[in-house]
C-alpha atoms as a PDB file:
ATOM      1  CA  UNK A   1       0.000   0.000   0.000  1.00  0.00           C
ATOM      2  CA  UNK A   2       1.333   3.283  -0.901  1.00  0.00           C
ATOM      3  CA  UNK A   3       1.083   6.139   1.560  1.00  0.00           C
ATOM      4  CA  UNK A   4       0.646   9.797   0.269  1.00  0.00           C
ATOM      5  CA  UNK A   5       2.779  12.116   1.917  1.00  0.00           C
ATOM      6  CA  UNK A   6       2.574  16.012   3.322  1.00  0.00           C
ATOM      7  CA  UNK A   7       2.982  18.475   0.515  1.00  0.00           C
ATOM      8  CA  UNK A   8       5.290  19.925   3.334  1.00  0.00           C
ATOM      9  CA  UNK A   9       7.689  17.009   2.567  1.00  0.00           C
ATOM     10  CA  UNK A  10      10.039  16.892   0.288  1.00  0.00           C
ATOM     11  CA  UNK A  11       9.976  13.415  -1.319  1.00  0.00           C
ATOM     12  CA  UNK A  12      13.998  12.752  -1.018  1.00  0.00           C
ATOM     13  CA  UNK A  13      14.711  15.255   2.142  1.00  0.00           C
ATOM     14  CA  UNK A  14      18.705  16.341   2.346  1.00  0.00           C
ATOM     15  CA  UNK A  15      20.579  18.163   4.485  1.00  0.00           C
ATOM     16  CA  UNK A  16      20.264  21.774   3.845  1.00  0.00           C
ATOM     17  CA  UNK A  17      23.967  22.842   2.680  1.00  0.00           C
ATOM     18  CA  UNK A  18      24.325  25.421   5.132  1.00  0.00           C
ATOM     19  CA  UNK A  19      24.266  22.608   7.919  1.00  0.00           C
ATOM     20  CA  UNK A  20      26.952  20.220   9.102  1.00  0.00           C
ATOM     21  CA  UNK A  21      25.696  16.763  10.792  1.00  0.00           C
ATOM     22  CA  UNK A  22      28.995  15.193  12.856  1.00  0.00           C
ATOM     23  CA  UNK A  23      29.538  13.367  15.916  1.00  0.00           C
ATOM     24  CA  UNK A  24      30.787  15.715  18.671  1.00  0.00           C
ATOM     25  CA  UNK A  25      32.656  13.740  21.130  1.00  0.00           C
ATOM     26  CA  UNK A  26      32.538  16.129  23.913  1.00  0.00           C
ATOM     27  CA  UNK A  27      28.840  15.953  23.473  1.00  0.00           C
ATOM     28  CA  UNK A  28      29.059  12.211  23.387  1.00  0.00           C
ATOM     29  CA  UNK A  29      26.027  13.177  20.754  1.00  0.00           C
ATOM     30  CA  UNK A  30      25.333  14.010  16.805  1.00  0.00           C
ATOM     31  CA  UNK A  31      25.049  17.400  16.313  1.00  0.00           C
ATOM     32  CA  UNK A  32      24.140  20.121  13.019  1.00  0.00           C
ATOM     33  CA  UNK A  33      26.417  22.886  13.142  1.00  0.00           C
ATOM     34  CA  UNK A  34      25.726  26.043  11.082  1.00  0.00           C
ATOM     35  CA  UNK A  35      27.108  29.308  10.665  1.00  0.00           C
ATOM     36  CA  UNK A  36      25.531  30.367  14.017  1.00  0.00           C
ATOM     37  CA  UNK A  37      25.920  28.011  16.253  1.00  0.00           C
ATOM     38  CA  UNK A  38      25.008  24.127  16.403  1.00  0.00           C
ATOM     39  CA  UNK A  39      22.162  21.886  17.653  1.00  0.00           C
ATOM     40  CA  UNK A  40      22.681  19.063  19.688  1.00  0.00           C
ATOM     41  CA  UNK A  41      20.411  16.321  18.690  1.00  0.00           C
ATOM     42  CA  UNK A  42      18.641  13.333  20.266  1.00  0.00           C
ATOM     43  CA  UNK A  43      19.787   9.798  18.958  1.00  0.00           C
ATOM     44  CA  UNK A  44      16.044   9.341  17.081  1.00  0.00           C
ATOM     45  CA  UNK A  45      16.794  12.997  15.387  1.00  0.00           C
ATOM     46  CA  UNK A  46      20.501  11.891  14.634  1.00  0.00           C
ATOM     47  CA  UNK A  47      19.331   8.416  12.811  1.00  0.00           C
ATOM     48  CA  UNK A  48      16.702  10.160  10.424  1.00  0.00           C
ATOM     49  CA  UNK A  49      18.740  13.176   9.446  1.00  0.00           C
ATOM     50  CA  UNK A  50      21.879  10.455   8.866  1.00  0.00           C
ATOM     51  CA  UNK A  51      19.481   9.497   6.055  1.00  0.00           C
ATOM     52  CA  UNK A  52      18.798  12.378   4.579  1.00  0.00           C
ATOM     53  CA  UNK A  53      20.773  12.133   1.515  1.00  0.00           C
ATOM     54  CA  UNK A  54      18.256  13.186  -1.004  1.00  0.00           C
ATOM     55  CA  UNK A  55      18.878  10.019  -2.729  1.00  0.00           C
ATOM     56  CA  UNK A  56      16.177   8.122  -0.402  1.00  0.00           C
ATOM     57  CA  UNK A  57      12.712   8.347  -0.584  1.00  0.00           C
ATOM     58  CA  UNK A  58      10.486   9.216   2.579  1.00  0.00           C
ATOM     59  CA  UNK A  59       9.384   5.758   2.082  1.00  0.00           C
ATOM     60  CA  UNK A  60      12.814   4.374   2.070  1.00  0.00           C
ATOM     61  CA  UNK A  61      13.897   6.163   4.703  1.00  0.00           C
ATOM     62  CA  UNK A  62      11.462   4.981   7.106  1.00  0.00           C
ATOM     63  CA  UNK A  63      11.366   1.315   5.935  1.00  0.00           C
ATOM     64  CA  UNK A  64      15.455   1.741   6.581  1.00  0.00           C
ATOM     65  CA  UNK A  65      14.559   2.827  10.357  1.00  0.00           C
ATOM     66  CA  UNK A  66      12.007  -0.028  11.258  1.00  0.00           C
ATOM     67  CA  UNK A  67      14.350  -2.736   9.753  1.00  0.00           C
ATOM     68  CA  UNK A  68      17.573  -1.324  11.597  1.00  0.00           C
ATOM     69  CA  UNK A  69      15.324  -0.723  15.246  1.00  0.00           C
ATOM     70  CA  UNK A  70      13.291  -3.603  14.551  1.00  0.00           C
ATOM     71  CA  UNK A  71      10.224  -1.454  14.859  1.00  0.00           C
ATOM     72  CA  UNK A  72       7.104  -1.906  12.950  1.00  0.00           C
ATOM     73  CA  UNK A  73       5.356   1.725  12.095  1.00  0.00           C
ATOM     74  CA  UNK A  74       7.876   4.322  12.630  1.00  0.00           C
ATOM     75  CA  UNK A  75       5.897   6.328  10.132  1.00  0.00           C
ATOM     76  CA  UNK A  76       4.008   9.178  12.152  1.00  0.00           C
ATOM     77  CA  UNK A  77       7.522   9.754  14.729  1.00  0.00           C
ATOM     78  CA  UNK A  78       9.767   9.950  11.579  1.00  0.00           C
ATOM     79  CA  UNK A  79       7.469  12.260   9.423  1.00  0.00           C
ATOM     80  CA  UNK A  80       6.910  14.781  12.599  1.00  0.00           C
ATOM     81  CA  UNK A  81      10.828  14.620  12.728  1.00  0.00           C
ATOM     82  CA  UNK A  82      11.289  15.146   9.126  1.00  0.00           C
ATOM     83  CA  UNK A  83       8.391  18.077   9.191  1.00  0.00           C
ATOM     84  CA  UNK A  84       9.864  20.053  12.151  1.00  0.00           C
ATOM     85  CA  UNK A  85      13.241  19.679  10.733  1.00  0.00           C
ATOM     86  CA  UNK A  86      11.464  20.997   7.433  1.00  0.00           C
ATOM     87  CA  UNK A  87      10.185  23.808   9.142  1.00  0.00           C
ATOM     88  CA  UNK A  88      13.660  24.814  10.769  1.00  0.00           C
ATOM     89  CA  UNK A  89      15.518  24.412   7.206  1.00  0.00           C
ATOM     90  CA  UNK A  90      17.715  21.394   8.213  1.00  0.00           C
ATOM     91  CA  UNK A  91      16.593  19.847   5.222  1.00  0.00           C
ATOM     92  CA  UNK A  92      15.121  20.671   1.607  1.00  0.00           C
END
């Protein structure tokens, strides 16, 4: 069954170019740094936005996190990741 998604979405979300995802050992945490300052994010955030590549699909991305966490239906948790990091311009 296909699932329609937000118009809010892109269909293959990347990494806005102005932002930097990296481990930060002194955070002991993944974090987006940008020209004014950096986030710190949350493992969950850190695992969706390492798949923002704009090669992979919404779809893909969340069939990717419920094989690798062994979770069935990841979909509502990723998409109101993916749309708040929309809305914040962390990804296009």
């Amino acid at each position: 069954m296909s699932s329609t998604h937000p118009s809010d979405l892109p269909e293959r979300p990347r990494l806005n170019k102005l932002f930097r995802l990296q481990w930060e050992e002194v955070q002991q945490a993944y974090v987006l740094l940008y020209p004014e300052g950096m986030v710190k994010l949350n493992q969950s955030a850190a695992e969706i936005l390492k798949r923002c590549d704009g090669v992979r699909t919404v779809d893909e991305l969340i069939a990717e996190l419920q094989l690798a966490f062994g979770e069935k239906d990841l979909r509502d948790p990723v998409e109101g990741m993916l749309r708040a990091a929309f809305d914040k311009d962390w990804i296009q």
